[in-house]
N, C-alpha and C. Protein backbone atom coordinates (compact mmCIF):
# COMPACT_ATOMS: atom_id res chain seq x y z
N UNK A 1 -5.67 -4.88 -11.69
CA UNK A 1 -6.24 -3.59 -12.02
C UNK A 1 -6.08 -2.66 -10.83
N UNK A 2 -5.28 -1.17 -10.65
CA UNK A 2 -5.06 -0.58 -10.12
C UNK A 2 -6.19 -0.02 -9.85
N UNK A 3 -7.11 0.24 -10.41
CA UNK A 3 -8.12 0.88 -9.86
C UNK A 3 -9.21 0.50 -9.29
N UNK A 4 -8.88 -1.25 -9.07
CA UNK A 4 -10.31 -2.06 -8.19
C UNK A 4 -8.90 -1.73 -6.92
N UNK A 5 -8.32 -2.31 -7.07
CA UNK A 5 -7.58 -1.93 -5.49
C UNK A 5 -7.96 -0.45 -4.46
N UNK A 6 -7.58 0.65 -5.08
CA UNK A 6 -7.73 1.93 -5.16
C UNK A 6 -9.37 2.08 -4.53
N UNK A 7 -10.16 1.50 -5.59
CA UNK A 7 -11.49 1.34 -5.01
C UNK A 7 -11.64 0.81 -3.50
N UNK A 8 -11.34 0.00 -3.18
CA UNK A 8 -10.85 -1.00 -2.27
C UNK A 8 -10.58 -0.54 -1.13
N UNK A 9 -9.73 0.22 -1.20
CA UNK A 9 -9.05 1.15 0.02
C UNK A 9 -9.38 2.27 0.08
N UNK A 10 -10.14 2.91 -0.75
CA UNK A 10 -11.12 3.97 -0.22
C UNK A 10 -12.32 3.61 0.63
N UNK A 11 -12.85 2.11 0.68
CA UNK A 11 -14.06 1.99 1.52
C UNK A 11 -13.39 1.58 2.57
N UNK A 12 -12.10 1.76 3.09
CA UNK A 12 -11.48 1.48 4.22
C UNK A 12 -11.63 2.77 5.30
N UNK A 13 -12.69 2.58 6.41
CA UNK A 13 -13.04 3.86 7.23
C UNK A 13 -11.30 4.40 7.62
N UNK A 14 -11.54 5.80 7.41
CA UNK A 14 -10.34 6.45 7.73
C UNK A 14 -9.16 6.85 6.05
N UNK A 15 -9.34 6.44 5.66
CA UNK A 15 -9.28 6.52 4.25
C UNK A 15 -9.43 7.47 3.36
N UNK A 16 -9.06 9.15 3.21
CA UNK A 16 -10.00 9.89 2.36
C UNK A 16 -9.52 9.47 1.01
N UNK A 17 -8.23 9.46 0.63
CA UNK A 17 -7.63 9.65 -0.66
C UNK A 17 -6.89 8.38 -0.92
N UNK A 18 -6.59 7.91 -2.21
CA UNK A 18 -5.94 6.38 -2.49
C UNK A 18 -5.30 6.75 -3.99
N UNK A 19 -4.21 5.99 -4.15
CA UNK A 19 -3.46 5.95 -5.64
C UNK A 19 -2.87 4.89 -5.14
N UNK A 20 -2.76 3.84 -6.21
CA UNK A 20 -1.88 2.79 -6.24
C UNK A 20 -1.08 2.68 -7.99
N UNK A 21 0.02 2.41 -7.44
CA UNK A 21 0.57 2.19 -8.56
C UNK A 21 1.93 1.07 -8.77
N UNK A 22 2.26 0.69 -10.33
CA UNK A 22 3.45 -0.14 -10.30
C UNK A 22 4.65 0.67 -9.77
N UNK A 23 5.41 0.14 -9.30
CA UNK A 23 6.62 1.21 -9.10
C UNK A 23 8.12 -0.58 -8.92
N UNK A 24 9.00 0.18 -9.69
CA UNK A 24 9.92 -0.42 -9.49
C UNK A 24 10.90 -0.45 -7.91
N UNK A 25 11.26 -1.34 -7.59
CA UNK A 25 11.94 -1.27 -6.02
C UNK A 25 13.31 -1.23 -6.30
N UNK A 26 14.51 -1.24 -5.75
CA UNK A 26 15.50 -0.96 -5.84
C UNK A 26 16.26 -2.39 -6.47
N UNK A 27 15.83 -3.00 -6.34
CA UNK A 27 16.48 -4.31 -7.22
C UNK A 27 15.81 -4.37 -8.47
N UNK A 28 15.36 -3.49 -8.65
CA UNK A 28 14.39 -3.66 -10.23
C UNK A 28 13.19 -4.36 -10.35
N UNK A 29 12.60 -4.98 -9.46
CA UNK A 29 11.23 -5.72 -9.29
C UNK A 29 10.18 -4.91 -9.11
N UNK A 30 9.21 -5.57 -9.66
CA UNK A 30 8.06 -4.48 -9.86
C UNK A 30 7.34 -5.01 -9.24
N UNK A 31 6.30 -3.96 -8.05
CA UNK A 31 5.61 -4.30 -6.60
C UNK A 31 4.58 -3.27 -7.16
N UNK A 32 3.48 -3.25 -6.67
CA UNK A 32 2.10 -2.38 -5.83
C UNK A 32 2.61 -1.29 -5.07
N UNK A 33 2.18 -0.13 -4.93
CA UNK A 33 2.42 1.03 -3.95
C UNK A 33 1.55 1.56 -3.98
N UNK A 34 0.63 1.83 -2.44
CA UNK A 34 -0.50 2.52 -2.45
C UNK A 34 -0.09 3.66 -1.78
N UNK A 35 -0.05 4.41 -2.15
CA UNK A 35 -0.25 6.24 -1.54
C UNK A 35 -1.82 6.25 -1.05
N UNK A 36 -1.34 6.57 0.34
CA UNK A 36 -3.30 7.32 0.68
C UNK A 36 -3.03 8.17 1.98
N UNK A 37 -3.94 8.84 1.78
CA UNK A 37 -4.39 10.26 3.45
C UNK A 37 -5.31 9.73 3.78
N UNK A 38 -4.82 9.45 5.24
CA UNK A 38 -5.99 9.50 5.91
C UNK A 38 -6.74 10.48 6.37
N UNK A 39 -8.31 10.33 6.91
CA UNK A 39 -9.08 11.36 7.28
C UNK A 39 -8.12 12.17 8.66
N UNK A 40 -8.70 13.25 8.65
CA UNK A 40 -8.38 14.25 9.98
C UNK A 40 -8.36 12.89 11.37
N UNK A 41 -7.18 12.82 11.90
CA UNK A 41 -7.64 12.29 13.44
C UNK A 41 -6.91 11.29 13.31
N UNK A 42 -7.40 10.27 11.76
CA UNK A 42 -7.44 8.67 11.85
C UNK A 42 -6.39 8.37 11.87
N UNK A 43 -6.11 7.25 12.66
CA UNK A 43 -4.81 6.23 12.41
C UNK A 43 -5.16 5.23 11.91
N UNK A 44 -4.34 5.13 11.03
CA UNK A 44 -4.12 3.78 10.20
C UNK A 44 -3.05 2.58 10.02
N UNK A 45 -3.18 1.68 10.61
CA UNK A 45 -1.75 0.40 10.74
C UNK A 45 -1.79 -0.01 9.31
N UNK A 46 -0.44 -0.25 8.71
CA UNK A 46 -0.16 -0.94 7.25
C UNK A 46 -0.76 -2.37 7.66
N UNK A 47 -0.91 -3.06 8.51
CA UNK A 47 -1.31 -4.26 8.61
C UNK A 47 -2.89 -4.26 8.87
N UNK A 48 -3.41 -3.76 9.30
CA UNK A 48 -5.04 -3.47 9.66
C UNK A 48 -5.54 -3.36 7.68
N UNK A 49 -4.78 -2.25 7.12
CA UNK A 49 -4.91 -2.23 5.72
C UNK A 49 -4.61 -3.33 4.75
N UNK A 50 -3.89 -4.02 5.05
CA UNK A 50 -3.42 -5.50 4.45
C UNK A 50 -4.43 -6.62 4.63
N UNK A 51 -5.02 -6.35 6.19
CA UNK A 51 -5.53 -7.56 6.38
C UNK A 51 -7.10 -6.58 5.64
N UNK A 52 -7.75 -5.70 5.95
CA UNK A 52 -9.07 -5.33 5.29
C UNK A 52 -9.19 -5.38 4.01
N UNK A 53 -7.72 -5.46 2.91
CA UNK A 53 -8.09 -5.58 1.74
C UNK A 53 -8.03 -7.02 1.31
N UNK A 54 -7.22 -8.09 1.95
CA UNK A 54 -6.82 -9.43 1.89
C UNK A 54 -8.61 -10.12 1.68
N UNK A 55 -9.70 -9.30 2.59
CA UNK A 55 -10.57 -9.56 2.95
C UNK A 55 -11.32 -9.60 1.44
N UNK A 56 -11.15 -8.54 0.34
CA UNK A 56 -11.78 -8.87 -0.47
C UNK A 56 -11.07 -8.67 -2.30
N UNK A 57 -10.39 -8.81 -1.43
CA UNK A 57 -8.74 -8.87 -2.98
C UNK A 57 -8.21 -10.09 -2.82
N UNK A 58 -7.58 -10.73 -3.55
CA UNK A 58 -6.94 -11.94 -4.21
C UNK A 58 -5.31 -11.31 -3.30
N UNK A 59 -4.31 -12.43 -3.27
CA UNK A 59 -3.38 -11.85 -2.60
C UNK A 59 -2.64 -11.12 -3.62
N UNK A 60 -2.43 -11.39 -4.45
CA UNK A 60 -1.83 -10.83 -5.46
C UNK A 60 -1.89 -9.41 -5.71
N UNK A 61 -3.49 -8.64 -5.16
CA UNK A 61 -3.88 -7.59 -5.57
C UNK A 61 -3.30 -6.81 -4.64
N UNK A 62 -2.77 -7.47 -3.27
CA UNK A 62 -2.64 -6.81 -2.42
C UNK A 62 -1.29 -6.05 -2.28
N UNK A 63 -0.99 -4.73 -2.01
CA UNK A 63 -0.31 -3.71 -2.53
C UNK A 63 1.09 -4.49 -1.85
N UNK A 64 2.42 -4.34 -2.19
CA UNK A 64 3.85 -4.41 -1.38
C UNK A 64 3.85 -3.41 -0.44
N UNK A 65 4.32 -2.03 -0.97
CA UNK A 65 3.82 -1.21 -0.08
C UNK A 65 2.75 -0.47 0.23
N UNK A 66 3.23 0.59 1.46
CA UNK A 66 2.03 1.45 1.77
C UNK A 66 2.52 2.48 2.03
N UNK A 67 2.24 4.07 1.44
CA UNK A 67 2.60 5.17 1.41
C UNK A 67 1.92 6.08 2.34
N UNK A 68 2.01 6.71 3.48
CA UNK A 68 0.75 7.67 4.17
C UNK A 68 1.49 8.95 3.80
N UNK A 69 0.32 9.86 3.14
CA UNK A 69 0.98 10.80 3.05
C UNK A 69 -0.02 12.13 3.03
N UNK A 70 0.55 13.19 4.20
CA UNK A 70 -0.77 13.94 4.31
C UNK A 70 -1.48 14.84 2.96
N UNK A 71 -1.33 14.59 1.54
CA UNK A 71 -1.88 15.47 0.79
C UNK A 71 -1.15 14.55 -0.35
N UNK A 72 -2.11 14.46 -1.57
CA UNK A 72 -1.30 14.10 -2.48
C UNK A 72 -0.88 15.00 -3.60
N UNK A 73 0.06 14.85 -4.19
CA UNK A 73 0.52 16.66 -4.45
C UNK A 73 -0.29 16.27 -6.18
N UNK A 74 -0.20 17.60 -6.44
CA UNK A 74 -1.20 17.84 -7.64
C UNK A 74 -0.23 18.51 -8.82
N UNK A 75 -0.81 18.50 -10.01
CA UNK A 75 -0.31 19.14 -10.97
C UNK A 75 -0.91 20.35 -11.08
N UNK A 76 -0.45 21.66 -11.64
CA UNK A 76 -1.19 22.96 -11.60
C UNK A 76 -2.53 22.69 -11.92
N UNK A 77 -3.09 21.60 -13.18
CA UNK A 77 -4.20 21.44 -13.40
C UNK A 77 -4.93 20.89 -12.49
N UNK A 78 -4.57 20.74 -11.23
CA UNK A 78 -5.04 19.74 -10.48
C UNK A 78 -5.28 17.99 -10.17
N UNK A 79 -4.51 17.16 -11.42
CA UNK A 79 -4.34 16.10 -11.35
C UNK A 79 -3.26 15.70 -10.47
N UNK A 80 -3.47 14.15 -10.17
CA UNK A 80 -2.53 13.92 -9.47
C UNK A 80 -1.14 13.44 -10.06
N UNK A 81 -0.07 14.53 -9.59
CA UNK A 81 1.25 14.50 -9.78
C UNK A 81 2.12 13.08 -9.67
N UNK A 82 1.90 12.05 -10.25
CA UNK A 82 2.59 10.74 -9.75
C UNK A 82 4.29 11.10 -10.00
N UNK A 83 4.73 12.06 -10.63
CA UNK A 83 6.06 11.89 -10.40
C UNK A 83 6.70 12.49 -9.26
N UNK A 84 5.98 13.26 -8.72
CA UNK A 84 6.13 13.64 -7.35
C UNK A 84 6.02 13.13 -6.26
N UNK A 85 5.30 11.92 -6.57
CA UNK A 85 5.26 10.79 -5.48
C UNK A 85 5.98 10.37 -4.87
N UNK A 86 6.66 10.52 -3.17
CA UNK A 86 8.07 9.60 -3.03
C UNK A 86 7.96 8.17 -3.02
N UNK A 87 9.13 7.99 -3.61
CA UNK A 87 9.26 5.95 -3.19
C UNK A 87 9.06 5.59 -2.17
N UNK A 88 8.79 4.31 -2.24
CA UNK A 88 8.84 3.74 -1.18
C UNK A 88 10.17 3.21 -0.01
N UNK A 89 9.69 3.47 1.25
CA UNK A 89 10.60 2.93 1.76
C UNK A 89 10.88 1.63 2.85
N UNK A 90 11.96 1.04 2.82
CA UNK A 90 12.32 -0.38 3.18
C UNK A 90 12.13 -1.14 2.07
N UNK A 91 11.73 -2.26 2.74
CA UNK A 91 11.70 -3.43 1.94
C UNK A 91 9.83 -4.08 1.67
N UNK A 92 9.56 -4.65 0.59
CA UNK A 92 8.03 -4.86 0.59
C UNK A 92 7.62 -5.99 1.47
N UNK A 93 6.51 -5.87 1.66
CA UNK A 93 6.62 -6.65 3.12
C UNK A 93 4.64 -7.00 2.89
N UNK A 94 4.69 -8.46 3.74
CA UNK A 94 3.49 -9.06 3.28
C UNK A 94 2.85 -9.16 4.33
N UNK A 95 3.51 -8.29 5.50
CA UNK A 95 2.08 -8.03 6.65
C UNK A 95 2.28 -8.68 7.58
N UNK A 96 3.47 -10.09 7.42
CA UNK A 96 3.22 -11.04 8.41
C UNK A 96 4.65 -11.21 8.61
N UNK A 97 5.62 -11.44 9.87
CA UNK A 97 6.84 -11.54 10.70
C UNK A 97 7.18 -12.63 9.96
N UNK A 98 8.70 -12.63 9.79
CA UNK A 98 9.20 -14.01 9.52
C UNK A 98 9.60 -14.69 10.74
N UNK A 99 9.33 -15.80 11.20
CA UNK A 99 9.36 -16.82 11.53
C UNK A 99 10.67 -17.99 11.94
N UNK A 100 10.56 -18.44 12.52
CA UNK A 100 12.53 -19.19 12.21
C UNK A 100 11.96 -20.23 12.45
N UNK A 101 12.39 -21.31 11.37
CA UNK A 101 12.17 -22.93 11.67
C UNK A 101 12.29 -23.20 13.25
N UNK A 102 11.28 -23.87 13.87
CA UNK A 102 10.95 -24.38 15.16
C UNK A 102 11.64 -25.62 15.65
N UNK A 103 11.99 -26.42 14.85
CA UNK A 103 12.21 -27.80 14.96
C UNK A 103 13.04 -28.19 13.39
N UNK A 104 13.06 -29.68 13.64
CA UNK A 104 13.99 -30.02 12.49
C UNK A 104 12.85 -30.45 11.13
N UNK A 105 11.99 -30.71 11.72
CA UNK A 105 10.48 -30.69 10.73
C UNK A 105 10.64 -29.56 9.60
N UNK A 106 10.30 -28.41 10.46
CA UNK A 106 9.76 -27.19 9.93
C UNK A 106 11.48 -26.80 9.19
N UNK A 107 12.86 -27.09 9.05
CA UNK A 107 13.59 -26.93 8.84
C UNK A 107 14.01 -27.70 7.49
């Protein structure tokens, strides 16, 4: 449910605005994308946000990407414009470095 996530990352201090949505990635797979502004000032790490929602979301819930974007653009009526939204960019990514087998164990 897009909108317990959304919920989610608005009680993230620094946080004013949140949209998450399905969005297809360039191989055709369908990922999480959260669009959000942060407050005046705040900085926000995609991983600080990964790990605060990991905290009370299932992993699954937890978005591929992460969009910062200072304003989210609106429709004349004032809703939010999702086709105006840009894609995402790179690749979706789960917060944590890959790793290279250590030994012949881990290999």
């Amino acid at each position: 449910e897009t909108g317990e996530i959304e919920s989610q990352l608005l009680r993230v201090e620094g946080v004013r605005e949140a949209l998450v949505l399905v969005r297809s990635d360039a191989n055709g797979q369908k990922a999480l994308c959260a669009y959000y502004t942060p407050d005046t000032g705040a900085e926000l790490a995609v991983n600080d946000l990964r790990s605060t929602l990991a905290q009370e979301l299932p992993g699954y819930m937890i978005p591929s990407y992460f969009v910062e974007l200072e304003h989210l653009p609106l429709t004349p009526n004032g809703k939010i414009d999702r086709k105006a939204l840009p894609a995402p960019e790179g690749e979706a990514g789960s917060g944590t470095e890959y790793v290279a087998p250590r030994n012949e164990l881990e290999t």
